[in-house]
N, C-alpha and C. Protein backbone atom coordinates (compact mmCIF):
# COMPACT_ATOMS: atom_id res chain seq x y z
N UNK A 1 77.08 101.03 107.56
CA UNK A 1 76.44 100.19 108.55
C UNK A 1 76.36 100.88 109.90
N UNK A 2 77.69 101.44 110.35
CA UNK A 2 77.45 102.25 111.75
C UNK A 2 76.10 103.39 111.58
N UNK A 3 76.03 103.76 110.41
CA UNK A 3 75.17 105.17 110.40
C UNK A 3 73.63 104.50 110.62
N UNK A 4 73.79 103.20 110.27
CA UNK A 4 72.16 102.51 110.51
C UNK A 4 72.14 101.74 112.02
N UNK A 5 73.43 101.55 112.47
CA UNK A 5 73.26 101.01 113.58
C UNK A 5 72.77 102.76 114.61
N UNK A 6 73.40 103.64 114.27
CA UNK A 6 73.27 105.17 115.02
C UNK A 6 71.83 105.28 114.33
N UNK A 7 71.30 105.47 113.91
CA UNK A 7 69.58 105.60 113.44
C UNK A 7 69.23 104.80 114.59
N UNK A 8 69.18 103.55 114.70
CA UNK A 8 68.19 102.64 115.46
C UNK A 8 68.51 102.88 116.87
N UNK A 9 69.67 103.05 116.67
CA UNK A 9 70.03 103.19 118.59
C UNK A 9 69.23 104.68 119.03
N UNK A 10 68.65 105.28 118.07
CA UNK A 10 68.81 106.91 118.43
C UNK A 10 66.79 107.01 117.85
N UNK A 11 66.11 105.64 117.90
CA UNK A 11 64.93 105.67 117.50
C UNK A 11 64.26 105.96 115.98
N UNK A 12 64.96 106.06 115.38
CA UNK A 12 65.57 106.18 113.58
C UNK A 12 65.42 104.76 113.56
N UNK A 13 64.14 104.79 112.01
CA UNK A 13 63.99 103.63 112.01
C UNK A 13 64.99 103.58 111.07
N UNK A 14 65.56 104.16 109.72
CA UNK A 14 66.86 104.11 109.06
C UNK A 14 67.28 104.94 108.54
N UNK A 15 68.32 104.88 108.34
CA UNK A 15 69.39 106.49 107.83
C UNK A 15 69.09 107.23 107.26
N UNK A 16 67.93 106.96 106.35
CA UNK A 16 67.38 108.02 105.54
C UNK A 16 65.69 108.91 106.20
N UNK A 17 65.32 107.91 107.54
CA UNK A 17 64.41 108.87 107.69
C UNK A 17 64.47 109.55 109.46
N UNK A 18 63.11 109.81 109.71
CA UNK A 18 63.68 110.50 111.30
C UNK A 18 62.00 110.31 111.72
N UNK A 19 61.84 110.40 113.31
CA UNK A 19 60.19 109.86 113.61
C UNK A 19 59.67 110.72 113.19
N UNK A 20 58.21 110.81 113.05
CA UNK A 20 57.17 112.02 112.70
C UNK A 20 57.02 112.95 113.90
N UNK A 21 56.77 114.31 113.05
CA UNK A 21 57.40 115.34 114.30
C UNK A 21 58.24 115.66 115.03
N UNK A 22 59.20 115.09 114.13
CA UNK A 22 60.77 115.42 114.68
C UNK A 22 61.78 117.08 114.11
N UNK A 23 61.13 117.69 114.46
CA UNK A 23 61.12 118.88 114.09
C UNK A 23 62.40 119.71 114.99
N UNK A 24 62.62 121.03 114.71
CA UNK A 24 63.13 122.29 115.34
C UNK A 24 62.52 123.18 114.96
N UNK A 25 61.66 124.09 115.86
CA UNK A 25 61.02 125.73 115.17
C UNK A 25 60.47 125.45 113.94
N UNK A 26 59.90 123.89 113.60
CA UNK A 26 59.37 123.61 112.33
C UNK A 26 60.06 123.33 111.30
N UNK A 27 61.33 123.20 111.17
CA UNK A 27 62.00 122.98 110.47
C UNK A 27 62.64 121.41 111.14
N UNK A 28 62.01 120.38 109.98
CA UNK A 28 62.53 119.04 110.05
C UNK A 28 63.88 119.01 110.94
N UNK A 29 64.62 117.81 111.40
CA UNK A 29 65.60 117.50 112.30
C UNK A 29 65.82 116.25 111.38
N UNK A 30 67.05 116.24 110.41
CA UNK A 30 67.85 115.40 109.56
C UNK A 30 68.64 114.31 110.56
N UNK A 31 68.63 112.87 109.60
CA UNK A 31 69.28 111.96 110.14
C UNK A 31 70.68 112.66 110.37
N UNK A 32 71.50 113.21 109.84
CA UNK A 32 72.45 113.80 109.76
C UNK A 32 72.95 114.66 110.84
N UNK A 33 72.01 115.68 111.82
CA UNK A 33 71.80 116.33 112.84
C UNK A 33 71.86 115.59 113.91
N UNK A 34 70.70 114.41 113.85
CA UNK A 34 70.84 113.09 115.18
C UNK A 34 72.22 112.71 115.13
N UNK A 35 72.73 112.15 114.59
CA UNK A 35 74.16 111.45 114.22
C UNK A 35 75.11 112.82 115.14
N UNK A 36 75.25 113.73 114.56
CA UNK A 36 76.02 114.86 114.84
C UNK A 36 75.58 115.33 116.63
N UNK A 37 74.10 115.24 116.92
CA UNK A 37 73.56 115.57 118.34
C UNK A 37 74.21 114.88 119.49
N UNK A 38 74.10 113.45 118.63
CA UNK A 38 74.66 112.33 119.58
C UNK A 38 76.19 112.45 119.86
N UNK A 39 76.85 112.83 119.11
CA UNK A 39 78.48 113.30 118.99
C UNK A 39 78.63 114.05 120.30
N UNK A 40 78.00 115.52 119.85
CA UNK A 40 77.76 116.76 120.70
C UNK A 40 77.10 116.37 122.01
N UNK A 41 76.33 115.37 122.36
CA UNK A 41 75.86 114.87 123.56
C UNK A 41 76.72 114.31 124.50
N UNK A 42 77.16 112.90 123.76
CA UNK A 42 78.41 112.15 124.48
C UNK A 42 79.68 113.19 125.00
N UNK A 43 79.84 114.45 124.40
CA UNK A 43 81.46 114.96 124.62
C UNK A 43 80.77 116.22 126.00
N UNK A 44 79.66 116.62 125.34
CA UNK A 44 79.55 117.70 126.18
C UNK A 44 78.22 117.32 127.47
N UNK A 45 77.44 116.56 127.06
CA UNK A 45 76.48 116.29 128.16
C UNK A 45 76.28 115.35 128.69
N UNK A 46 76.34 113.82 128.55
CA UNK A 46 76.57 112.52 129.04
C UNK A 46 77.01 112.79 130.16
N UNK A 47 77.98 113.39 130.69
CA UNK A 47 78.28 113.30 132.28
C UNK A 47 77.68 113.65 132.92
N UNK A 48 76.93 114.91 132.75
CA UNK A 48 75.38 114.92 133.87
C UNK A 48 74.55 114.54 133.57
N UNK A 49 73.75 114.55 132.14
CA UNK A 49 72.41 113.79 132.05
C UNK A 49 72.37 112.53 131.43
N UNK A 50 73.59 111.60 131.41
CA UNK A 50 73.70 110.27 131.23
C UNK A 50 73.72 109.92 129.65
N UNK A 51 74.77 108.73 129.54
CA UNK A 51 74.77 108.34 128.13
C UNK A 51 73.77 107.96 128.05
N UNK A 52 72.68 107.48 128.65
CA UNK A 52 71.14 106.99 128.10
C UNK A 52 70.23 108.06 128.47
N UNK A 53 70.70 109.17 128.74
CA UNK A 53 69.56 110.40 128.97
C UNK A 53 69.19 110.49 130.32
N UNK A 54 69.44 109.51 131.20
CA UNK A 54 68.40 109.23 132.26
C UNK A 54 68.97 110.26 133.50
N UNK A 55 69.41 111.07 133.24
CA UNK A 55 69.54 111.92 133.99
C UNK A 55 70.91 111.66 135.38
N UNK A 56 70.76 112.47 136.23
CA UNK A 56 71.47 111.84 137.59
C UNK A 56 70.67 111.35 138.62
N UNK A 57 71.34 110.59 139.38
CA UNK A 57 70.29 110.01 140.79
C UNK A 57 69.37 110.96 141.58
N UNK A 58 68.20 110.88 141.81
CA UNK A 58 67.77 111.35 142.63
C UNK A 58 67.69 113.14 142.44
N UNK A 59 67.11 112.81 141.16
CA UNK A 59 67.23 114.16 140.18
C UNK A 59 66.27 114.90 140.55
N UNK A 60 64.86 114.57 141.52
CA UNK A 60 64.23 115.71 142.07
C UNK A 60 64.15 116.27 143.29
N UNK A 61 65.57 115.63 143.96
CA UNK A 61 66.13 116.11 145.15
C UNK A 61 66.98 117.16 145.28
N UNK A 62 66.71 118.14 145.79
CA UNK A 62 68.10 119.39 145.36
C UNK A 62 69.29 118.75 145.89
N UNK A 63 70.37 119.36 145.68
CA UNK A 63 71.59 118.60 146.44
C UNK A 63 72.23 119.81 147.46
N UNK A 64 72.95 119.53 148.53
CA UNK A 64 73.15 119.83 149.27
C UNK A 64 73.34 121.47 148.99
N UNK A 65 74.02 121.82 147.94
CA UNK A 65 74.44 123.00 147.51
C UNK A 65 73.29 124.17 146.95
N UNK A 66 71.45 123.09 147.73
CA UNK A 66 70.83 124.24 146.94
C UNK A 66 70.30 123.89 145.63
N UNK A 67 71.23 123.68 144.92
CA UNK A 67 70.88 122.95 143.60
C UNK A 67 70.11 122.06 142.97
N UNK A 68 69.47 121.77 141.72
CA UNK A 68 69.30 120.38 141.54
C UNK A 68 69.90 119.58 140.54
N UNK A 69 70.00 118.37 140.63
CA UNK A 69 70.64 117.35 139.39
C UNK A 69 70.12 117.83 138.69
N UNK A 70 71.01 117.28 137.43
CA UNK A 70 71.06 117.18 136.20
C UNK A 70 69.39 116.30 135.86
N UNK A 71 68.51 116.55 135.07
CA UNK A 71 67.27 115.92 135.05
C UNK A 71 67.84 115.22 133.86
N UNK A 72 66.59 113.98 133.76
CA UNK A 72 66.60 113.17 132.24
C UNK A 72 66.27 114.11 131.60
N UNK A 73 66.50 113.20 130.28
CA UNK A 73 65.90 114.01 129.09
C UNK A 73 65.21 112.58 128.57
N UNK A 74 64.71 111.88 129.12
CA UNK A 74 64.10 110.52 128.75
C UNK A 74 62.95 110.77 128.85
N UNK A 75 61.89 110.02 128.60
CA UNK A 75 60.46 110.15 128.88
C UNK A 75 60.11 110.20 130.51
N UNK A 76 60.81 109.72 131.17
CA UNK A 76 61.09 110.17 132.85
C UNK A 76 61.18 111.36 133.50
N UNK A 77 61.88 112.29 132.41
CA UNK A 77 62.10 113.14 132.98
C UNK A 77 61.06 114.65 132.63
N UNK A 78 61.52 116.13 132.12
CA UNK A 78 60.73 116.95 132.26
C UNK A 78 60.84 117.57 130.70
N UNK A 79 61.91 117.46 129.96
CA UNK A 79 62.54 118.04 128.97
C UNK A 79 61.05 118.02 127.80
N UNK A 80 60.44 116.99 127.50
CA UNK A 80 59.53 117.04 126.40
C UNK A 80 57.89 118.07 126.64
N UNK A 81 58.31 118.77 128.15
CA UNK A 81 57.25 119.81 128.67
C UNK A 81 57.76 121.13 128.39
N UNK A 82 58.83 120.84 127.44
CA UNK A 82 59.44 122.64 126.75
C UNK A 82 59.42 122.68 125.90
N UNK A 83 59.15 124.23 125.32
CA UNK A 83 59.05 124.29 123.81
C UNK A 83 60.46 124.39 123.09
N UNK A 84 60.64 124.26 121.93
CA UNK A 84 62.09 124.74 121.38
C UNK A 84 62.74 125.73 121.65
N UNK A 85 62.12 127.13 121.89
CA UNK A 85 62.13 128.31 122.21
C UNK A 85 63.31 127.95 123.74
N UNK A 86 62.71 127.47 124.65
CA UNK A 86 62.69 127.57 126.16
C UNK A 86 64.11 126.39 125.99
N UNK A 87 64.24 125.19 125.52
CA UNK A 87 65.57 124.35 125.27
C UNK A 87 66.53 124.85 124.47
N UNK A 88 66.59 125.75 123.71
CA UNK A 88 67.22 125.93 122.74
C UNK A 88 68.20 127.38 123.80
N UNK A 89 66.83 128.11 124.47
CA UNK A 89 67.65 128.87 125.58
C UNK A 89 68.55 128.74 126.78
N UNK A 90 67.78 127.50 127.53
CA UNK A 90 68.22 126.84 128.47
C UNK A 90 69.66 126.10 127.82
N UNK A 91 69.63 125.75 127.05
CA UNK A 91 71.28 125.18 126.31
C UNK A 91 72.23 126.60 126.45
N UNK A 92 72.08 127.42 125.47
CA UNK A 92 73.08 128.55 124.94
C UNK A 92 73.08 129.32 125.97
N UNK A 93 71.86 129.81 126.86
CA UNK A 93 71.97 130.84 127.80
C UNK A 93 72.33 130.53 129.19
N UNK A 94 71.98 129.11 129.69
CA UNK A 94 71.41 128.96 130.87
C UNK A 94 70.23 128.71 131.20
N UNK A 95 70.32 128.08 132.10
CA UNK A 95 68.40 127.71 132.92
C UNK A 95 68.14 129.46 133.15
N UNK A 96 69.09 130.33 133.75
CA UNK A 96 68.71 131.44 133.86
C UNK A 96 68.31 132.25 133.01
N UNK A 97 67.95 132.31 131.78
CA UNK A 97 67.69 132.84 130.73
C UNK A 97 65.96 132.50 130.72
N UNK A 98 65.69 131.40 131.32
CA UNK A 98 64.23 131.40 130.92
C UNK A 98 63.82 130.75 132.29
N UNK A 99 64.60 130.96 133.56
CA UNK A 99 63.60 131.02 135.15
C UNK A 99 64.61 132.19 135.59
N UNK A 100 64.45 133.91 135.18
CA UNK A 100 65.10 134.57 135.99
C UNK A 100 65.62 134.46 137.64
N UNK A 101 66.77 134.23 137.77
CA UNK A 101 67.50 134.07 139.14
C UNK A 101 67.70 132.93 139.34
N UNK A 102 67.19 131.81 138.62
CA UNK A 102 67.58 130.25 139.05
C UNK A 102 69.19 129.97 139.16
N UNK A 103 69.65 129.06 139.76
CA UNK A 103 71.21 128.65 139.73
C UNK A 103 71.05 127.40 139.63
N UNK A 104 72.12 126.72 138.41
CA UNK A 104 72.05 125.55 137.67
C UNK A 104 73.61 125.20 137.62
N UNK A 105 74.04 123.94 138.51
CA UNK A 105 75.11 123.53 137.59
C UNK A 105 75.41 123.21 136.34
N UNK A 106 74.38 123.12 135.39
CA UNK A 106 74.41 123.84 133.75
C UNK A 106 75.08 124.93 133.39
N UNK A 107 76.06 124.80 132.77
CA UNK A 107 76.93 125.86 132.33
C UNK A 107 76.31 126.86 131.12
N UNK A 108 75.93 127.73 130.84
CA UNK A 108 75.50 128.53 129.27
C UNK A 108 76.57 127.14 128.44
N UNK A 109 76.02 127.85 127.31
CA UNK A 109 76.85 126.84 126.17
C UNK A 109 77.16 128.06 124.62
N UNK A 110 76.79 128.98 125.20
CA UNK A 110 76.86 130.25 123.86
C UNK A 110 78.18 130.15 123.51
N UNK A 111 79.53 129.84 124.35
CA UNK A 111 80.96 130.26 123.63
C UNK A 111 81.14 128.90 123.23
N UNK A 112 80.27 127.82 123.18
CA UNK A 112 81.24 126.11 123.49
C UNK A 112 80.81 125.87 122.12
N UNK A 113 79.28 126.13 122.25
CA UNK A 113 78.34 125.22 120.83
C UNK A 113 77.71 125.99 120.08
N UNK A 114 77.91 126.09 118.52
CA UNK A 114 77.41 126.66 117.63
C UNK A 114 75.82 126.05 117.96
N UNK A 115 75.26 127.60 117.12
CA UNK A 115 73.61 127.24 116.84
C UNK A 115 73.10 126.00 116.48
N UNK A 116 73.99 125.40 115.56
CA UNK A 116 73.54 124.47 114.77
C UNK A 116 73.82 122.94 115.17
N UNK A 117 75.41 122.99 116.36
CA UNK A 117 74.94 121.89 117.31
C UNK A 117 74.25 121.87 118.51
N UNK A 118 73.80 123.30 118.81
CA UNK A 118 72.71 122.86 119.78
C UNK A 118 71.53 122.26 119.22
N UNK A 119 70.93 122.70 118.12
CA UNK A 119 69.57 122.22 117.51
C UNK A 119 70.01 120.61 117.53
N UNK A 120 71.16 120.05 116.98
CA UNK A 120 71.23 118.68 116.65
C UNK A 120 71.80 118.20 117.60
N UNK A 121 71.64 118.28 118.94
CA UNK A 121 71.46 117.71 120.66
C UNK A 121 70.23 117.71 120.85
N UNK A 122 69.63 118.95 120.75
CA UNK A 122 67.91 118.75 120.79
C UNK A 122 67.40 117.99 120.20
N UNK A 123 67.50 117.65 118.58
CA UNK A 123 67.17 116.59 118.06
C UNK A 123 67.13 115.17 118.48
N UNK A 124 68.75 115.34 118.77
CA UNK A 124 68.81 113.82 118.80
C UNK A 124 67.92 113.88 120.19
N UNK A 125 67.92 114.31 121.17
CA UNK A 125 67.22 114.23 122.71
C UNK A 125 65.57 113.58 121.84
N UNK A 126 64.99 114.82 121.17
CA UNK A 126 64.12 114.66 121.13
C UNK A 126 63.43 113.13 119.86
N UNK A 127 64.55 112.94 119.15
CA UNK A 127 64.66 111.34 118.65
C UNK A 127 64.42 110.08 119.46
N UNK A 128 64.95 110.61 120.34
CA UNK A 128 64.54 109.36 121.71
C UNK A 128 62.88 109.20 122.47
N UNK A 129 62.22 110.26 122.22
CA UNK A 129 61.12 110.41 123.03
C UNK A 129 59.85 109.30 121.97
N UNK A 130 59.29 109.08 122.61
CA UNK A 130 57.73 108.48 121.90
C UNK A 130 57.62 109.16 121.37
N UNK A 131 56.61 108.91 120.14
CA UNK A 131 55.48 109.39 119.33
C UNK A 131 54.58 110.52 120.20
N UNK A 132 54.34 109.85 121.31
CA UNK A 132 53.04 110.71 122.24
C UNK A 132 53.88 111.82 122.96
N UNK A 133 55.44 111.81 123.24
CA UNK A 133 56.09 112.99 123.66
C UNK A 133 56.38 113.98 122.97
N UNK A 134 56.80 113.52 121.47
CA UNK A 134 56.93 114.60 120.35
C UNK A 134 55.74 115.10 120.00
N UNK A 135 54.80 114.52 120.07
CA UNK A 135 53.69 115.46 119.84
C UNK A 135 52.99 116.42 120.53
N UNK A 136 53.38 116.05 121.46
CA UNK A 136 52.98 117.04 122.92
C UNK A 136 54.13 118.06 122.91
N UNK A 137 55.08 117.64 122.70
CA UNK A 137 56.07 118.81 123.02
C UNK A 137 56.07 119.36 121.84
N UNK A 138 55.95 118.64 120.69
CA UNK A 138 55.40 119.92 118.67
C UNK A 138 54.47 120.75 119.16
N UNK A 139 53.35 120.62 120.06
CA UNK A 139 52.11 121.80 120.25
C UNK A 139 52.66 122.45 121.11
N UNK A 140 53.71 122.31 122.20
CA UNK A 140 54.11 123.83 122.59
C UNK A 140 54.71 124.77 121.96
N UNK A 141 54.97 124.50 120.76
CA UNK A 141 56.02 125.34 119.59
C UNK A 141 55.32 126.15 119.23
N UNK A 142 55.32 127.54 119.02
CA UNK A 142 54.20 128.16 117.92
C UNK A 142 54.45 127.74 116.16
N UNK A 143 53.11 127.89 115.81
CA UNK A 143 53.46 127.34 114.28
C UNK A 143 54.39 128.59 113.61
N UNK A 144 54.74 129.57 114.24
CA UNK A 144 55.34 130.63 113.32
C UNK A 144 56.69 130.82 113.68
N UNK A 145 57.20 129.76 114.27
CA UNK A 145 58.25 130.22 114.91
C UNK A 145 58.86 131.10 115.94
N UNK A 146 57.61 131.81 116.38
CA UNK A 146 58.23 133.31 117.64
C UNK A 146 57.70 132.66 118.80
N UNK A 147 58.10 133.27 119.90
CA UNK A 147 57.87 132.96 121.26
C UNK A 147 56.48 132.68 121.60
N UNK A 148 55.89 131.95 122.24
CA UNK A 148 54.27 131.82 122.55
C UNK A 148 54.18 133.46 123.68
């Protein structure tokens, strides 16, 4: 029952399926991955970009330090205007990995999170978005998997 209550909360209409175009690099994104994303979300990212995604306050204001908040990852925010390529970097490497010289209170995540729970954070992120966001953000992907 929890695993169907975690489907619906996470836009899963039920445990056995996932929305259309819920992809990674083309390769489907399993109920199993959402479930696991959401885990990996709550422990490691919820404190800056919110247990509901919605980011921090006043997230397109830099903060005093130069910086900027933590953005949503909700339909509010900017996340469904990247390809897998560019999130999948921005997780493991840093924002600096794909805006040379930027500074992010985003930490890299290469020593914290295996490959395979970053993809199923992306997932679940991208489980939350509309129909009309996943599809927009599926056409920035190349169909072959390599960098555009």
């Amino acid at each position: 029952m929890a695993g169907v209550g975690m489907a619906l909360l996470s836009g899963v209409a039920d445990a056995g399926s996932t929305p259309e175009n819920l992809t990674f690099l083309e390769k489907p994104i399993t109920p199993e991955q959402i479930a696991l994303g959401n885990d990996v979300y709550a422990e490691f990212c919820a404190s800056c970009h919110g247990a509901n995604l919605e980011g921090q306050k006043n997230w397109k204001r830099r903060l005093d330090t130069g910086r900027m908040p933590a953005p949503p990852h909700d339909a509010s925010g900017h996340t469904w205007r990247h390809s897998d390529q560019e999130l999948f970097a921005i997780t493991k490497f840093g924002v600096g990995a794909v805006v040379p010289g930027y500074e992010s209170d985003m930490p890299a995540f290469e020593d914290v999170l295996s490959d395979e729970e970053i993809i199923a954070v992306l997932g679940y992120i991208k489980s939350v978005w509309s129909d009309e966001e996943r599809a927009f953000q599926h056409n920035l992907n190349p169909k072959d998997g390599r960098a555009k």
